[in-house]
Protein backbone atom coordinates (compact mmCIF):
# COMPACT_ATOMS: atom_id res chain seq x y z
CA UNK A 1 31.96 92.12 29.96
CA UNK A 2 32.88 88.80 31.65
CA UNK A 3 34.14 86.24 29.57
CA UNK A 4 33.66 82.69 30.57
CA UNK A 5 36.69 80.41 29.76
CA UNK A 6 36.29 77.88 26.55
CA UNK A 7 37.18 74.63 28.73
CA UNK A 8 33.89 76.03 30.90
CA UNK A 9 31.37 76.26 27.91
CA UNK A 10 32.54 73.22 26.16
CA UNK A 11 31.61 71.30 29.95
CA UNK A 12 28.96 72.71 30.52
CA UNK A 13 27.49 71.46 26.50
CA UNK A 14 28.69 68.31 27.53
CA UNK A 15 26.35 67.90 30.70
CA UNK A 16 23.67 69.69 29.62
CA UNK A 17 23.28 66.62 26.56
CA UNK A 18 24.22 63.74 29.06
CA UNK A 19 21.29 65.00 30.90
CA UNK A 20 19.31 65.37 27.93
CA UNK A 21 20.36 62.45 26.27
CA UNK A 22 19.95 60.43 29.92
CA UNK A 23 16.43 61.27 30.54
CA UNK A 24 15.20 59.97 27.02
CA UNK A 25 17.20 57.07 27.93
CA UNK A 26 19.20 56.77 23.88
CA UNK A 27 22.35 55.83 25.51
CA UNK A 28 21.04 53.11 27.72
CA UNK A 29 23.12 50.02 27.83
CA UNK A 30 20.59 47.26 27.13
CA UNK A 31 21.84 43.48 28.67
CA UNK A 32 17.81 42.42 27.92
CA UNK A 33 17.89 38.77 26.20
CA UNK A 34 16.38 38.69 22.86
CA UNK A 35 12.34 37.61 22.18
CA UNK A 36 12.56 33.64 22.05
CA UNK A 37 11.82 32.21 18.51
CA UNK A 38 8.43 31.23 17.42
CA UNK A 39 7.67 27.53 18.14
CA UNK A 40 8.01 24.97 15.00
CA UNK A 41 5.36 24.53 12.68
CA UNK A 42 3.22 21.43 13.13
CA UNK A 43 4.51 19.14 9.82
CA UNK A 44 0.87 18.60 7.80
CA UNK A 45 0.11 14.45 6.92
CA UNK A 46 0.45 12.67 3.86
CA UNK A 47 -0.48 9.95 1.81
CA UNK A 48 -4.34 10.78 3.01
CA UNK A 49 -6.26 7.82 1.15
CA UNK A 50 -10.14 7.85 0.81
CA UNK A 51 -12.14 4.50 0.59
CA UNK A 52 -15.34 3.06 0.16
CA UNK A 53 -15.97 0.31 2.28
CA UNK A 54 -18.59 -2.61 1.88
CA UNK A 55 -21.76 -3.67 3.33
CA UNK A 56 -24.08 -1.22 5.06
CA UNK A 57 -23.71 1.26 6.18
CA UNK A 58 -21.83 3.81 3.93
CA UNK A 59 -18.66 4.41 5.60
CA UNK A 60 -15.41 5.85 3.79
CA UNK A 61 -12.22 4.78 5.52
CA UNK A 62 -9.51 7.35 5.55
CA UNK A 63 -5.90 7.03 6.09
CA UNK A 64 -2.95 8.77 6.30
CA UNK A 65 1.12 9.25 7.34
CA UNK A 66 2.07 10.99 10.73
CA UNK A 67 4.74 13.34 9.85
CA UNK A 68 4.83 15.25 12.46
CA UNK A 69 6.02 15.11 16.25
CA UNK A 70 4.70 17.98 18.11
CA UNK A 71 1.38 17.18 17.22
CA UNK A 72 -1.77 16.53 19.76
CA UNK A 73 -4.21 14.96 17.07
CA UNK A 74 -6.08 15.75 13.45
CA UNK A 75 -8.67 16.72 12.37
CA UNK A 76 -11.07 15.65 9.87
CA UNK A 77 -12.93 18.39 7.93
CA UNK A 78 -15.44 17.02 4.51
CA UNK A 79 -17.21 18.80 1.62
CA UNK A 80 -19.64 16.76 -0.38
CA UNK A 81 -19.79 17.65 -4.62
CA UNK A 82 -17.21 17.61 -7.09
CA UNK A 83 -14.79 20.58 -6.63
CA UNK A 84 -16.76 21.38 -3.30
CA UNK A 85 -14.68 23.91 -0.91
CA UNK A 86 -17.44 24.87 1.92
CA UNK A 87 -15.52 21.88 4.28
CA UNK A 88 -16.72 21.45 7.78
CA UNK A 89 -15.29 19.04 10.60
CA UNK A 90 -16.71 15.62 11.16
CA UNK A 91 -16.83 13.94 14.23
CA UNK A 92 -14.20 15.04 16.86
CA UNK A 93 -10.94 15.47 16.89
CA UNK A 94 -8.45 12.22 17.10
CA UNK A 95 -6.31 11.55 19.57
CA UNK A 96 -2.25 11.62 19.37
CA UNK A 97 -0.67 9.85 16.31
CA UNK A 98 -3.76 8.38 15.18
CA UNK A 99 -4.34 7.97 11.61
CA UNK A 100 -7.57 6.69 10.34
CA UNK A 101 -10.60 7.99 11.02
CA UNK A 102 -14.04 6.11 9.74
CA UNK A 103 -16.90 8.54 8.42
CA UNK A 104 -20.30 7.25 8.80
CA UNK A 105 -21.63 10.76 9.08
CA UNK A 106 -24.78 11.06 6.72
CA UNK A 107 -23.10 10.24 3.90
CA UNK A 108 -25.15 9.35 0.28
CA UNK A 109 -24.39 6.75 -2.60
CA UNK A 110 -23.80 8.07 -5.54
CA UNK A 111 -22.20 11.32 -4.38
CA UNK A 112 -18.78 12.57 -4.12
CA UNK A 113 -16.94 13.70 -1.39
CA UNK A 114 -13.41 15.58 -0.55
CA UNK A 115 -11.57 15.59 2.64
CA UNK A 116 -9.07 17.03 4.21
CA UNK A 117 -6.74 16.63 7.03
CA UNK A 118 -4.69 18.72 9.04
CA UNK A 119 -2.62 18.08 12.55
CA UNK A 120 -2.56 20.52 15.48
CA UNK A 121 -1.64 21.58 18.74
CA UNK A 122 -2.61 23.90 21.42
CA UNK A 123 -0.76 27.17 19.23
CA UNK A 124 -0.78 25.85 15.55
CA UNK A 125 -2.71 23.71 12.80
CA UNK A 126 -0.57 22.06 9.75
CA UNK A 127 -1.65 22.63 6.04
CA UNK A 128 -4.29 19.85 4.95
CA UNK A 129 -3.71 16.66 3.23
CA UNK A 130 -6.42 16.09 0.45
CA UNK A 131 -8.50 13.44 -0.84
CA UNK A 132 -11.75 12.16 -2.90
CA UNK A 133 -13.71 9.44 -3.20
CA UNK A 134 -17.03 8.62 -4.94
CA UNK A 135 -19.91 6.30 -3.50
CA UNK A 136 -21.76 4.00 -5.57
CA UNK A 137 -24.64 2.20 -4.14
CA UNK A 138 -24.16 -0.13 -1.16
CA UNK A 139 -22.69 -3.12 -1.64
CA UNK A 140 -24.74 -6.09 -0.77
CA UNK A 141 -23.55 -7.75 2.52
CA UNK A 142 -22.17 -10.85 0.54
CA UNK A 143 -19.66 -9.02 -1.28
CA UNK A 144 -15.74 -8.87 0.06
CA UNK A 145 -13.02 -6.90 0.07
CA UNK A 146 -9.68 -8.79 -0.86
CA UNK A 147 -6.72 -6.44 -0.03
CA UNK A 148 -3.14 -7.55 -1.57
CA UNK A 149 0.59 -6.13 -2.06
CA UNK A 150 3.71 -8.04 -1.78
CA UNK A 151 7.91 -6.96 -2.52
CA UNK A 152 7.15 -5.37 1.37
CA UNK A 153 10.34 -4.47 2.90
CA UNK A 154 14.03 -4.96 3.08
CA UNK A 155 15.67 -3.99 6.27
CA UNK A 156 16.30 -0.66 4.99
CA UNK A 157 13.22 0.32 3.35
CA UNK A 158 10.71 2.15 6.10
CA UNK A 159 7.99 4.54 4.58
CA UNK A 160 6.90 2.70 1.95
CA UNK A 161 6.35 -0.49 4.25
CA UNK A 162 4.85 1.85 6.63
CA UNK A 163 2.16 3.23 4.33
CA UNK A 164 0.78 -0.13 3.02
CA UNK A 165 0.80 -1.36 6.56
CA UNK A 166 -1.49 1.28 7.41
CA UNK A 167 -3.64 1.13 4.56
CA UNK A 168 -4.33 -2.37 4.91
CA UNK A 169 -5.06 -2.19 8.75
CA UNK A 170 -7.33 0.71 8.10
CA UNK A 171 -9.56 -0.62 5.90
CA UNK A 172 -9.58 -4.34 7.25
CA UNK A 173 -10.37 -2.19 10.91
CA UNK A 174 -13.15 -0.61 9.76
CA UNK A 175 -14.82 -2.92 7.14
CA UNK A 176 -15.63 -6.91 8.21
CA UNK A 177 -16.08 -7.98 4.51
CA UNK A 178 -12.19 -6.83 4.07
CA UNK A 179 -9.25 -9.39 3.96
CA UNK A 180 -5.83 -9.03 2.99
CA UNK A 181 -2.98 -11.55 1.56
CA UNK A 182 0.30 -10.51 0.28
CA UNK A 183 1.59 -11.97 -2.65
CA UNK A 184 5.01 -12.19 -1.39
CA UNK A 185 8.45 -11.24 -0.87
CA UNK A 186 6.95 -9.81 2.73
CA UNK A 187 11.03 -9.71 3.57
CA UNK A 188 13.52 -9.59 1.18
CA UNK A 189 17.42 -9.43 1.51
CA UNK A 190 19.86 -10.91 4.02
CA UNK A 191 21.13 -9.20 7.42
CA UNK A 192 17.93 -9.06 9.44
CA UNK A 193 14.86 -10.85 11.00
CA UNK A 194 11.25 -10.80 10.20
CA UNK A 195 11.66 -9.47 14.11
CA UNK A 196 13.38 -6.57 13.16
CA UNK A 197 12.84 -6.25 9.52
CA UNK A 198 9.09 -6.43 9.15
CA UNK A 199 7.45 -6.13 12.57
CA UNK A 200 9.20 -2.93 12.99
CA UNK A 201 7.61 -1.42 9.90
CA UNK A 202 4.61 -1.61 10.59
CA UNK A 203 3.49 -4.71 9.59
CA UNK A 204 3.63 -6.88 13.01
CA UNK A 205 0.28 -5.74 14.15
CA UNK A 206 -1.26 -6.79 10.69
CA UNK A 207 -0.19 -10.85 11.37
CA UNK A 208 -2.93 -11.91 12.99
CA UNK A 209 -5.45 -11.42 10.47
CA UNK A 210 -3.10 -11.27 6.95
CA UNK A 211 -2.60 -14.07 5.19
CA UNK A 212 0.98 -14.61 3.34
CA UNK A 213 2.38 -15.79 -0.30
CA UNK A 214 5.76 -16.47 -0.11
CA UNK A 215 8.70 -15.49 -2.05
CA UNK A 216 12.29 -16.44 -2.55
CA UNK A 217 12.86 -12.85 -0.92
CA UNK A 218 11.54 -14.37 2.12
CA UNK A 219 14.01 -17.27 2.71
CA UNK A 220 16.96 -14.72 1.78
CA UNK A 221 19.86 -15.62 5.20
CA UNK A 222 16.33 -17.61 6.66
CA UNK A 223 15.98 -21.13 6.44
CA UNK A 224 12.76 -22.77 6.72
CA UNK A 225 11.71 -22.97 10.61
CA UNK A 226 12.81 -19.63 10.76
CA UNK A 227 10.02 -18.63 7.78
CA UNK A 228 6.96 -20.53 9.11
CA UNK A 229 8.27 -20.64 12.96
CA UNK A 230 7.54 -16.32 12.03
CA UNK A 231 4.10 -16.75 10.08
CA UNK A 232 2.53 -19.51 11.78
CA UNK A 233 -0.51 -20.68 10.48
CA UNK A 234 -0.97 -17.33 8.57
CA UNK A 235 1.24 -18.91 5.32
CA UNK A 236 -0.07 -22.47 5.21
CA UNK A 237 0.90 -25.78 6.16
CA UNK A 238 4.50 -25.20 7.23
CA UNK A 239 7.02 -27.22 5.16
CA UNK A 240 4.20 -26.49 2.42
CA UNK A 241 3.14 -23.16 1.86
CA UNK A 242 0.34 -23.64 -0.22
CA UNK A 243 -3.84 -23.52 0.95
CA UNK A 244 -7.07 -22.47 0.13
CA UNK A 245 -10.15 -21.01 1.65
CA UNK A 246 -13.70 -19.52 0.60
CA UNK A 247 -14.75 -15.98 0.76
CA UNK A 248 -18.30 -15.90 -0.50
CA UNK A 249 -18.89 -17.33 -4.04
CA UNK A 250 -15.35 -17.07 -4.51
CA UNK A 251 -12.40 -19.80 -3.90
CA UNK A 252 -9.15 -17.84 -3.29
CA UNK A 253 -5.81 -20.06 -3.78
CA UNK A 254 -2.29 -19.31 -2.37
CA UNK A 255 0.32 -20.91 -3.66
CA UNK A 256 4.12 -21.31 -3.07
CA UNK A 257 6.50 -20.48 -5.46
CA UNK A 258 9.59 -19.93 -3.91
CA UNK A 259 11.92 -22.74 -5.19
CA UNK A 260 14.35 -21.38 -2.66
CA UNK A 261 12.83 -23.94 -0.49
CA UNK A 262 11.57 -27.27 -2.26
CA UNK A 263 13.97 -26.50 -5.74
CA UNK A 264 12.65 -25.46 -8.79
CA UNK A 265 11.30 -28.54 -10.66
CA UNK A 266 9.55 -29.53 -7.26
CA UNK A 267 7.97 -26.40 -7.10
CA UNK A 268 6.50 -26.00 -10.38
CA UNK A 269 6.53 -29.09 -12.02
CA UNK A 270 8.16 -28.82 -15.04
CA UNK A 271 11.45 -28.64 -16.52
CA UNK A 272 13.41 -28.43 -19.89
CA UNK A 273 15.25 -31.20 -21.70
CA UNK A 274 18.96 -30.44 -21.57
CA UNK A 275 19.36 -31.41 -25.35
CA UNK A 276 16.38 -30.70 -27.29
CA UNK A 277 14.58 -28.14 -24.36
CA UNK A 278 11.36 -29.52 -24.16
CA UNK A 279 8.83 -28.99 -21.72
CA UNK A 280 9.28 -31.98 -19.39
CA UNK A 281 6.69 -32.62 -16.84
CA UNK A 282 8.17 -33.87 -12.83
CA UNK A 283 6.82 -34.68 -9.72
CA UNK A 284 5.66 -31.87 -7.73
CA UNK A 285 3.08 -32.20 -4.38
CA UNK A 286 1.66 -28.77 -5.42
CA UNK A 287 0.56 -29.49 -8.85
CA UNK A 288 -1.09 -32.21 -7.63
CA UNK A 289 -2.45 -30.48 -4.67
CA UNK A 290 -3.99 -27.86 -7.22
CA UNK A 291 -5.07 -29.91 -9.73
CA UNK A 292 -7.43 -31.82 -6.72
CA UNK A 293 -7.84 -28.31 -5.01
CA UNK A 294 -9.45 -26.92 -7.95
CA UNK A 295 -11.67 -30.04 -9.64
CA UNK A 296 -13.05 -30.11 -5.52
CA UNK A 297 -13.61 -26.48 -5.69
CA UNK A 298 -17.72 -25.77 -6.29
CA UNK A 299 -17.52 -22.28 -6.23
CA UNK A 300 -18.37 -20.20 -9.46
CA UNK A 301 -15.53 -17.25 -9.09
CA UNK A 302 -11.48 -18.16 -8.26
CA UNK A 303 -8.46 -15.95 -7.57
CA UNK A 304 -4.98 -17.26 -7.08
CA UNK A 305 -1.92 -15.72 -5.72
CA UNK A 306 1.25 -16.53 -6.78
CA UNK A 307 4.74 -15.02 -6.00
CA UNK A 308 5.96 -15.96 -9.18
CA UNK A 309 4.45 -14.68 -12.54
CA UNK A 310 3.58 -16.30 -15.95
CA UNK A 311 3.34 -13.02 -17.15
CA UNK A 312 5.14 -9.59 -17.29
CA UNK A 313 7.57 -7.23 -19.76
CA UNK A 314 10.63 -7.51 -20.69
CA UNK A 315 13.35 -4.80 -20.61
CA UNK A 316 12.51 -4.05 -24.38
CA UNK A 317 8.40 -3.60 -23.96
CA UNK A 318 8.17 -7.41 -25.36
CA UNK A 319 5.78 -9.74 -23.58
CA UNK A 320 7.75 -11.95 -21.30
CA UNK A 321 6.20 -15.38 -20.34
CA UNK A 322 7.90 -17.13 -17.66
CA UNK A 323 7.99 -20.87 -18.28
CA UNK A 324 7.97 -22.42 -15.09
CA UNK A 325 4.72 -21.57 -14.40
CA UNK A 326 3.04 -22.95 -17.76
CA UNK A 327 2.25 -25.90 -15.76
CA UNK A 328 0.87 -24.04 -13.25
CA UNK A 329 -0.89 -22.16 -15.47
CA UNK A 330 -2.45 -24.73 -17.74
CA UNK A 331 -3.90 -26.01 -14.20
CA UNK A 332 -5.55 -22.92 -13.62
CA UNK A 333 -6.66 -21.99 -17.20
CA UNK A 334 -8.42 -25.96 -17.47
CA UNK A 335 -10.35 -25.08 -13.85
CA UNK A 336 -11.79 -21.73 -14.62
CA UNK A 337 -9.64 -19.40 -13.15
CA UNK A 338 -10.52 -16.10 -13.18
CA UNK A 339 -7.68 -14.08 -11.39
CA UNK A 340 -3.89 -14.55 -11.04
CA UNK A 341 -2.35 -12.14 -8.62
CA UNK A 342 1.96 -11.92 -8.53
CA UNK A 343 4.31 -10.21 -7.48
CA UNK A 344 8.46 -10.40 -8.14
CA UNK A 345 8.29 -7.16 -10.26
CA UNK A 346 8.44 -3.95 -8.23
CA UNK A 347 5.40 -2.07 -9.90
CA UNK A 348 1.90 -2.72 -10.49
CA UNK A 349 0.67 -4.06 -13.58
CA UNK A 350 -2.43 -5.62 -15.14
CA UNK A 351 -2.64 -8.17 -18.25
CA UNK A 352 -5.53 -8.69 -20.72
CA UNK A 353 -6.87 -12.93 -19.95
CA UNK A 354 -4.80 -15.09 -22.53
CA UNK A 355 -3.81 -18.00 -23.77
CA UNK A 356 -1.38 -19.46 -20.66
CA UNK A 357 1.10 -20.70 -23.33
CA UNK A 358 1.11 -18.30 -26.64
CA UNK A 359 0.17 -15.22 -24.40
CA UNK A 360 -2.28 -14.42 -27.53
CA UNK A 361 -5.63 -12.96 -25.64
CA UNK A 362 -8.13 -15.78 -24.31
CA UNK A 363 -11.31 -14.98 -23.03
CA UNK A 364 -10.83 -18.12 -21.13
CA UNK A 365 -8.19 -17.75 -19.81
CA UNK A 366 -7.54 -15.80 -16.25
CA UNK A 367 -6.80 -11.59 -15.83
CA UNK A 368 -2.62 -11.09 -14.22
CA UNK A 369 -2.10 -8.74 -11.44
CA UNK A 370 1.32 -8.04 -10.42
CA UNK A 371 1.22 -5.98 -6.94
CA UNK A 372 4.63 -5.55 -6.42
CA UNK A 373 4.40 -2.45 -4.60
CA UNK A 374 4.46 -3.24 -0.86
CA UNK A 375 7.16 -0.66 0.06
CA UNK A 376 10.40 -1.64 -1.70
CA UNK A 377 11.96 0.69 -4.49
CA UNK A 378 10.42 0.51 -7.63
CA UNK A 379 11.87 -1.66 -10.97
CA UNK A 380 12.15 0.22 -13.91
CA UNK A 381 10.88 -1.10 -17.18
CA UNK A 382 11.39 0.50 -20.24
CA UNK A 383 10.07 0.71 -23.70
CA UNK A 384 6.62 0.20 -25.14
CA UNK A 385 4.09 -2.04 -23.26
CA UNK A 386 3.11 -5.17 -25.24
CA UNK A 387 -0.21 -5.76 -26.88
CA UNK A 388 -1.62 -8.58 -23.49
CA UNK A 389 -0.59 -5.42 -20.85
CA UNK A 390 -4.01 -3.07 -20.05
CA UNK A 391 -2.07 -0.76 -17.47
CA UNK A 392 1.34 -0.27 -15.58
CA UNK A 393 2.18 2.17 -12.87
CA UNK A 394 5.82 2.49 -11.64
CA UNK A 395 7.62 3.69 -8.69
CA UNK A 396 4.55 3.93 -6.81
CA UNK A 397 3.99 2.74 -3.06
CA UNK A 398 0.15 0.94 -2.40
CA UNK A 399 -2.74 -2.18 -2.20
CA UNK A 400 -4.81 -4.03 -5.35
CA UNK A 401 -8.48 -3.53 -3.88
CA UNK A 402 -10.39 -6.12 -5.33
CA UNK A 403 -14.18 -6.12 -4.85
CA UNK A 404 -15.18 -9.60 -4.84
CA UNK A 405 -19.11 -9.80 -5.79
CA UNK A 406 -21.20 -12.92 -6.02
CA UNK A 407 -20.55 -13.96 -9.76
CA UNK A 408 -17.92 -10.95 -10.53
CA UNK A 409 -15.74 -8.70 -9.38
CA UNK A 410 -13.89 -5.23 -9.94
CA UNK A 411 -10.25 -3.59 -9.21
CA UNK A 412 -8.49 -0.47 -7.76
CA UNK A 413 -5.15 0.29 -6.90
CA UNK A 414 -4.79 2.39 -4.09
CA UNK A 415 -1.90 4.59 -4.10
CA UNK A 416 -0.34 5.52 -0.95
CA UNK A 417 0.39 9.07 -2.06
CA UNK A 418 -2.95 11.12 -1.92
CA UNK A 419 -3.39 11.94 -5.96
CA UNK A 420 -0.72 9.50 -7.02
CA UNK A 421 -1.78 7.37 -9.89
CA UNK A 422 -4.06 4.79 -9.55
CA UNK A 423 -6.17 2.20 -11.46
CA UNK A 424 -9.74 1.18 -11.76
CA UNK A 425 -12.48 -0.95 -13.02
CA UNK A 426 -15.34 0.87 -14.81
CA UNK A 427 -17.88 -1.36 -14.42
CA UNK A 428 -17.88 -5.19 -12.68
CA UNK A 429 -16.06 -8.27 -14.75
CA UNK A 430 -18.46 -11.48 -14.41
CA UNK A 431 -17.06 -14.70 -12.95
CA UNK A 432 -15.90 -16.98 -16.28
């Protein structure tokens, strides 16, 4: 028998796999790159904001925050019913960062609607951003839309000036009845021009047809010509501040109370005693101004708007009254005032009408808004609220959205955060 050597066999095993192993191709050497990654996700919107706008015919504005930057335009999809979820698209798609969108689309008073928005591109589509609104009837054609908001921006702040920017030009865009005036503190902080500070937030493209309160925030590192050489005619008389206009049946004041420019007993009027701190009355060209600005006025509903406060709450939950606007004050409580919209406090808050001195409630006297919630980070202010205060929302970015009617008027705060809280009127408030 013939006996084939070890160092043979053990070969021939060893080509016989190679060549099995080979033609199945399991010891390949692979230098193939690996699959690229998936492209990003498309980032969804925020801050989606649904309103109601005036006049005829229905139309609900919507609004909301570009997040994303990949993005070739949103889309728009609506459901009509409470808790409705059968959503279809309306109108076409928008275009690249755009981000409002007006619905006129066969819409019915009385009725509720959701919407939703999403962003896409030619591969993906973002989660939706959500909102609702509710139509009551039309509004008649001589009813307005007074848009407010002031403590705007510092040089640092960004998204919160952003997102009242674009609430306000949203709704003033798509409704004619709709005006807007801050109640001020548009700039606040040294270190940087209305240039740089405000314009680049998103509020540049709103000058032409806002009108401005001022603050002491605004003349913070900017003297005077600097303020109104910005603003233009869109704050006042320059050197002044202070003017009035009609909107309606209604006579809507501005006022200046930032002593940073004229000093405080100038501005307001009043002073104390050093020794026995008594209310002394002084000079001032704007008390005068709005004593004669308000016996000249012959319209039956007035708002003013004020920087400074007379009301608000102290760090303990007590009612604070700030005294150098009790002259002020006793001005507008004498003419009828019905409205008093602030600022200076970073929140939103409203106050019962009351007496302008005691604070004890006054059917007479005028309803406090402070809007202080233009953009800037929020105050906070703790303990209970006092008896005068009907509502308070902190920390929260958005506009007042007063609906001034022909002998009344109603109130919601629109919050730039889609579900954030809010605050509304239930029914109209007549004119005093």
């Amino acid at each position: 028998m013939k006996v084939t050597p070890r160092f043979m066999v053990r070969a021939a095993l060893v080509t016989t796999a190679a060549g099995v192993i080979g033609a199945f191709g399991a010891c390949k050497d692979s230098t193939e790159p690996p699959p690229p990654p998936p492209p990003p996700g498309i980032i969804a919107p925020s801050a989606l904001t649904a309103t109601e706008a005036t006049g005829t015919p229905l139309r609900v504005d919507l609004a909301w925050t570009d997040n994303a930057n990949n993005e070739i335009g949103f889309r728009v999809e609506r459901c009509s019913g409470a808790g409705c979820t059968n959503f279809a698209q309306i109108g076409a798609n928008t275009a690249l960062n755009v981000v409002a969108f007006a619905d006129t689309f066969g819409l019915a008073a009385a009725t509720a609607y959701n919407y939703r928005v999403a962003a896409f591109n030619a591969t993906d589509t973002s989660t939706f951003a959500t909102a609702t609104v509710t139509l009551g009837s039309p509004q008649p054609a001589n009813t307005f839309t007074l848009l407010t908001t002031g403590e705007i921006s510092t040089c640092n702040s960004d998204a919160g000036p952003r997102a009242t920017a674009a609430l306000i030009d949203s709704i003033t865009t798509g409704d004619a009845n709709a005006f807007a005036v801050t109640t001020g503190n548009n700039l606040a902080g040294t270190g940087g021009t209305f240039e740089t500070c405000f314009d680049a937030k998103g509020w540049g493209q709103l000058k032409s047809k806002v009108n401005f309160a001022l603050g002491n925030g605004d003349f913070d590192g900017r003297n005077a010509a600097a303020v109104y050489g910005y603003f233009g005619d869109r704050t006042g008389p320059a050197s002044k501040g202070w003017f009035s206009f009609d909107k309606g049946n209604w006579h809507i004041v501005v006022l200046n109370t930032s002593d940073a420019e004229h000093g405080e007993d100038a501005t307001f009027g009043i002073t104390r005693d050093p020794v026995t701190q008594a209310e002394v009355q002084v000079p001032s060209e704007q008390v005068d101004w709005l004593s004669a600005d308000l016996a000249a006025n012959t319209k039956p509903c007035v708002a003013v708007i004020s920087w400074e406060r007379r009301f608000y709450t102290t760090g303990t939950g007590g009612l604070g009254r700030q005294f150098n606007m009790v002259r002020l004050g006793g001005v507008m409580r004498d003419n009828g005032v019905d409205l008093l919209i602030s600022a200076k406090d970073k929140l939103y808050a409203r106050f019962a009408p009351a007496d302008v001195r005691s604070g004890a409630p006054d059917p007479a006297g005028f309803r406090q808004f402070i809007v202080g919630t233009g953009g800037r980070t929020g105050d906070n202010v703790a303990g209970p609220a006092p008896a005068l205060r009907e509502a308070q929302i902190d920390h929260q970015w958005g506009v007042l959205k007063l609906t001034l009617a022909e002998n009344s008027y109603s109130w919601e705060f629109l919050n730039t955060v889609s579900g954030g809280p809010t605050d509304k009127s239930e029914t109209p408030v007549p004119c005093h």
